[in-house]
Structures are given as structure tokens and as C-alpha cells.
C-alpha atoms as a PDB file:
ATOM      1  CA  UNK A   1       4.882   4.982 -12.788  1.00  0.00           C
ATOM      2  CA  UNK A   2       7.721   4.254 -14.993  1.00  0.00           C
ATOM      3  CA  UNK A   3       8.042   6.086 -17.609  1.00  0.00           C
ATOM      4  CA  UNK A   4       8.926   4.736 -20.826  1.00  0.00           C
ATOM      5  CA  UNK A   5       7.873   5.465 -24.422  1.00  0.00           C
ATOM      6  CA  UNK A   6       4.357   3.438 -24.058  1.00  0.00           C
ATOM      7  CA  UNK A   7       3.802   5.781 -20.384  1.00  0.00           C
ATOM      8  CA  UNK A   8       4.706   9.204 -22.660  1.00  0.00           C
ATOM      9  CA  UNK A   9       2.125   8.279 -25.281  1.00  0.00           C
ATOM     10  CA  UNK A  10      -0.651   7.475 -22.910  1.00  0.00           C
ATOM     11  CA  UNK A  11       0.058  11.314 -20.792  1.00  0.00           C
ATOM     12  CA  UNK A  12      -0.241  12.463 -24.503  1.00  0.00           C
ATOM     13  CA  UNK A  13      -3.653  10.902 -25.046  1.00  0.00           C
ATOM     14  CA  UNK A  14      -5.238  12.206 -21.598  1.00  0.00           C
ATOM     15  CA  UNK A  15      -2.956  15.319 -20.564  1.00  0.00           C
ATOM     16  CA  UNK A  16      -5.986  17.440 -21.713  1.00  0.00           C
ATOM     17  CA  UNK A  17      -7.479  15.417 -18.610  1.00  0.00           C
ATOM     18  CA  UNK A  18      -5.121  15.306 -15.549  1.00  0.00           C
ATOM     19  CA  UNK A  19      -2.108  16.773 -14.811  1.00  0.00           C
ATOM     20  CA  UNK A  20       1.525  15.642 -13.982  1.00  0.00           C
ATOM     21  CA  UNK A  21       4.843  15.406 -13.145  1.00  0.00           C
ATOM     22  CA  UNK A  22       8.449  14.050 -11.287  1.00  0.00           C
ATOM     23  CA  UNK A  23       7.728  14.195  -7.484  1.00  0.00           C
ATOM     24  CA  UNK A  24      10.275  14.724  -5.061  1.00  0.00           C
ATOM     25  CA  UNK A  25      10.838  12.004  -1.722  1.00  0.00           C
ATOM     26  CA  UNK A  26       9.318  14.470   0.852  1.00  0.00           C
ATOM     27  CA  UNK A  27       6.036  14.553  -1.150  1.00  0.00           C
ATOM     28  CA  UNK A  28       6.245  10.279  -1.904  1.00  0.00           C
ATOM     29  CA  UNK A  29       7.139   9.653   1.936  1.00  0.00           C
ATOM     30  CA  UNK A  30       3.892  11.861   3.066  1.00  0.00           C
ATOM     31  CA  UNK A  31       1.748  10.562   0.441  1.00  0.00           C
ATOM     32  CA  UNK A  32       2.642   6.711   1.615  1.00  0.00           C
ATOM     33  CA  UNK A  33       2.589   7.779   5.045  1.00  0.00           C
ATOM     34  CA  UNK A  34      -0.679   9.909   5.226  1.00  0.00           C
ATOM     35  CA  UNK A  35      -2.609   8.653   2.349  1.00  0.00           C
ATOM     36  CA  UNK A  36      -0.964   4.847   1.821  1.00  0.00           C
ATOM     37  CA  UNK A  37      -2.987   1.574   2.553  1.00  0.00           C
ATOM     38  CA  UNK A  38      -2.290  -2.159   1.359  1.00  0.00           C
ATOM     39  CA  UNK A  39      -4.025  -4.376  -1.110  1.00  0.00           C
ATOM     40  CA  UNK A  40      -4.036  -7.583   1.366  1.00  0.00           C
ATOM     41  CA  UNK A  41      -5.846 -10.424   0.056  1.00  0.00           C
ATOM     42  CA  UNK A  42      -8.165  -7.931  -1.813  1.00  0.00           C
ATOM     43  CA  UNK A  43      -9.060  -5.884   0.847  1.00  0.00           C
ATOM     44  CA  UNK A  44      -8.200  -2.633   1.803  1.00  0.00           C
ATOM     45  CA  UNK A  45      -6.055  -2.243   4.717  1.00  0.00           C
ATOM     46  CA  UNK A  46      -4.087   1.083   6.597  1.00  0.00           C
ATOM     47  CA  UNK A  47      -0.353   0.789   6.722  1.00  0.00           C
ATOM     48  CA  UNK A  48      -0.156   1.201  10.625  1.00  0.00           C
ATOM     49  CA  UNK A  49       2.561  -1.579  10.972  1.00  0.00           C
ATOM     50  CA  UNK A  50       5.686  -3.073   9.241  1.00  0.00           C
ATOM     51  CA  UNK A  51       4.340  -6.770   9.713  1.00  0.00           C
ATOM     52  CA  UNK A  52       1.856  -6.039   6.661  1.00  0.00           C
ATOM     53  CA  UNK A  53       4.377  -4.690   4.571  1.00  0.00           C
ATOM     54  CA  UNK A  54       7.141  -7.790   5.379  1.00  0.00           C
ATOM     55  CA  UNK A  55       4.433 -10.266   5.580  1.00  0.00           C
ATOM     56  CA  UNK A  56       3.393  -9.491   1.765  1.00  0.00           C
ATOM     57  CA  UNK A  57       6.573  -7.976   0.593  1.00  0.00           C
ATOM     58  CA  UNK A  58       9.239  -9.923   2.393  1.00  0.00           C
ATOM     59  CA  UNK A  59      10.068 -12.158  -0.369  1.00  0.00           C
ATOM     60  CA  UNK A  60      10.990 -10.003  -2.632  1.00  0.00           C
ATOM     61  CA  UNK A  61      13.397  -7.873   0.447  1.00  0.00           C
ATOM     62  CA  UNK A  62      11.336  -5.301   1.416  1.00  0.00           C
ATOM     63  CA  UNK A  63      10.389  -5.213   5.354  1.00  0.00           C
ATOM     64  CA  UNK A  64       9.798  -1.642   6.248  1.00  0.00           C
ATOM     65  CA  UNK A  65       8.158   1.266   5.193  1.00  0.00           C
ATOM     66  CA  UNK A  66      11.307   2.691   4.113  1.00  0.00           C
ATOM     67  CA  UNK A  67      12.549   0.023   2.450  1.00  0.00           C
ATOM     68  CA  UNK A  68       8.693   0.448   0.165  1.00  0.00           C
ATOM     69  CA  UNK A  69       9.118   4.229   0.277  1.00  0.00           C
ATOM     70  CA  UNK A  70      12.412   3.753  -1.747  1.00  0.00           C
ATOM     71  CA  UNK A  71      11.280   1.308  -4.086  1.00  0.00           C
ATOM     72  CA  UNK A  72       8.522   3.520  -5.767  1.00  0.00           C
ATOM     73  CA  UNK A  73      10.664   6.275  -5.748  1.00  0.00           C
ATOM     74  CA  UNK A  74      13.633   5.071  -7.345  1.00  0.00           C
ATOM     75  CA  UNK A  75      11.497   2.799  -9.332  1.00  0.00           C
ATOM     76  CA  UNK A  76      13.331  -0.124  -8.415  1.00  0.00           C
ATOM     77  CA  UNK A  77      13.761  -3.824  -9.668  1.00  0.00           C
ATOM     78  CA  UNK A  78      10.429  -4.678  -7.596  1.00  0.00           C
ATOM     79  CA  UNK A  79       8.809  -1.425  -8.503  1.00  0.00           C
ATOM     80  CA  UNK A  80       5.943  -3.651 -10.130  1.00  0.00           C
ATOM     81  CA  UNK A  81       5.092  -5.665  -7.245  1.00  0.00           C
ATOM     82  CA  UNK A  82       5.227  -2.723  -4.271  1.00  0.00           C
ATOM     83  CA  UNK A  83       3.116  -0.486  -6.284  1.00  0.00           C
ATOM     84  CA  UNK A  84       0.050  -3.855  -7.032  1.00  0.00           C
ATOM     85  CA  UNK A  85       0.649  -3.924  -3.385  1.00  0.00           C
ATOM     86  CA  UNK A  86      -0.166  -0.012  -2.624  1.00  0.00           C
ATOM     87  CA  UNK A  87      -4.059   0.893  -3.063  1.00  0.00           C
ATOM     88  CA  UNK A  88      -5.010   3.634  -5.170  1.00  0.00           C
ATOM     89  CA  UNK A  89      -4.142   6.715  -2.850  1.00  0.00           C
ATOM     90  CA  UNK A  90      -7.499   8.763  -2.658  1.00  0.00           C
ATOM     91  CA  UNK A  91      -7.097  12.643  -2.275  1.00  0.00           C
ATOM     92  CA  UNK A  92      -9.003  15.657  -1.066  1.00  0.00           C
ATOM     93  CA  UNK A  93     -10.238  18.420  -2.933  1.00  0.00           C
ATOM     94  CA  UNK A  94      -7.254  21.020  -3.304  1.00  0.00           C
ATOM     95  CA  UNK A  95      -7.615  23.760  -0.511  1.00  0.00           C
ATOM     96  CA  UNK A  96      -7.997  27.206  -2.055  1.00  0.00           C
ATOM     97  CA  UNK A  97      -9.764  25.563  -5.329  1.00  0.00           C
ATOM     98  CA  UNK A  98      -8.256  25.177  -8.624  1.00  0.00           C
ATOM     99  CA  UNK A  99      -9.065  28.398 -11.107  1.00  0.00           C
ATOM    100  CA  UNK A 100      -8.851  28.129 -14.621  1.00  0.00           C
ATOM    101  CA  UNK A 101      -9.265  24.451 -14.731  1.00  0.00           C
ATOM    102  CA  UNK A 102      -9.877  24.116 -18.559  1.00  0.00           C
ATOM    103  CA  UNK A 103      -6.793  25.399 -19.846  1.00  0.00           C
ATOM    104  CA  UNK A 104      -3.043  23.991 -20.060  1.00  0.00           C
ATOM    105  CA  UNK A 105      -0.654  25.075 -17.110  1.00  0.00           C
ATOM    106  CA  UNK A 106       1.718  26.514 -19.016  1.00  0.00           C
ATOM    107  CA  UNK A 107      -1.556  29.209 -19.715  1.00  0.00           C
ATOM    108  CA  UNK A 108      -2.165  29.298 -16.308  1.00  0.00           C
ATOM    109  CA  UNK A 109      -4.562  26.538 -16.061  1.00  0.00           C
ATOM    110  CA  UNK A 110      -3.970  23.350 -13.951  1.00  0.00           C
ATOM    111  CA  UNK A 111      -4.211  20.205 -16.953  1.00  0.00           C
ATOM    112  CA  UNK A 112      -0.654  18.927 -18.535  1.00  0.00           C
ATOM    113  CA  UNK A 113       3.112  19.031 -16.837  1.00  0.00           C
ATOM    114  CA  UNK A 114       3.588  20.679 -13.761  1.00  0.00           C
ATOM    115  CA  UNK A 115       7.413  19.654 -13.918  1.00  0.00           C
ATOM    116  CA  UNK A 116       8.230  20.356 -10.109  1.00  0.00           C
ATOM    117  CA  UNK A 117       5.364  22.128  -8.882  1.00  0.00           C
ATOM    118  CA  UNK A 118       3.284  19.110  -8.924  1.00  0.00           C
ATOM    119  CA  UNK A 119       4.854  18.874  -5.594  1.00  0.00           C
ATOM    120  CA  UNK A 120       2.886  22.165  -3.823  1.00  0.00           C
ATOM    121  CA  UNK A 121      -0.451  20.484  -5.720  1.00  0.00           C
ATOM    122  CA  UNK A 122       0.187  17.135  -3.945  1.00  0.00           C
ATOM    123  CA  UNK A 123       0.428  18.881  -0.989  1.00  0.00           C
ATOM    124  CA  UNK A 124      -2.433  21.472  -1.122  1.00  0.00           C
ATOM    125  CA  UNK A 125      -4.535  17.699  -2.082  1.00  0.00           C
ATOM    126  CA  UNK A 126      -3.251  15.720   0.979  1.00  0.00           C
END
């Protein structure tokens, strides 16, 4: 998501309700790769092959996995239309549980910014 003054407020308003934070490419690559599927014609679909990604992307230059991969995370000029084209990415529970759920991280709770650690969440989720 880009993050902008409008983005900051709305973290504000619910980072008593989900937690966040920069990730780095190794954990946007897996999450695309392992958990990413396309929004094609309104339907859910796996991303097993580049001809779904240049068949609803190729207009606007991007034809490979890669080529998607960078654009959401450098938050490019078509940022906007390859992330309406990614589907919500659905996680698993986190393995080993999450303790102390209700208070703020920098308590030792799991809510607000993680900074760079939201990276070994992401992973203990995918």
C-alpha cells in the first residue's frame, strides 16, 4: 500500500486492530509466489503461468511474475492496477500462536508497527 498522509491516518484509526510494517523483497516474492492468485474477470484464479499475468497486465508492460513482483514492491507508476489485479492473499494461523495479543508490540504484544520484524510474522503466517 502506498503510504501517504491519508494511509498514516487510517493505521492510526485501526493499529489497536492489526499490525504492520515495511516488508522486505524475499518476504513480497514468497508471499506472491506461495500465497498470490489473480482477479480475472472476477474470479479467482492461481498464478501458475505468465500468460495470465501478460494477458491482463500486458498493456500497461508487465509480462512476468517478476516484472509484477517489482511493481508492488517498489510501488511503481502501475502500482494501482497490479495490486486490483492481485486477490486478497489469505494466510494461516501463525505457527507457535501469538501470546499477548491485546497489547501494543512495543509491550510485547503483537497489534501496531513491527518496523522489520513484520517480516519473521509473514513468514511464521505463510
Amino acid at each position: 500500500m502506498k503510504v501517504n498522509s491519508a494511509s498514516i491516518n487510517m493505521l492510526r484509526l485501526a493499529g489497536e486492530y492489526v499490525t504492520y510494517g515495511p516488508p522486505n523483497l524475499k518476504t513480497v516474492r514468497e508471499l506472491i509466489y506461495k500465497r498470490g492468485f489473480a482477479s480475472v474477470k472476477k474470479q479467482r484464479m492461481p498464478l501458475t503461468d505468465n500468460k495470465i499475468i501478460s494477458e491482463a497486465l500486458g498493456e500497461h508492460g508487465i509480462t512476468c511474475m517478476e516484472d509484477l513482483i517489482h511493481e508492488i514492491y517498489t510501488v511503481g507508476p502501475k502500482f494501482k492496477e497490479c495490486n486490483r489485479f492481485l486477490w486478497p492473499f489469505k494466510m494461516s494461523c501463525a505457527k507457535g500462536g501469538m501470546p499477548k495479543k491485546r497489547l501494543h508490540f512495543i509491550e510485547g504484544g503483537q497489534y501496531g508497527d513491527r518496523e522489520e520484524l513484520i517480516n519473521s510474522l509473514v513468514r511464521k503466517m505463510n
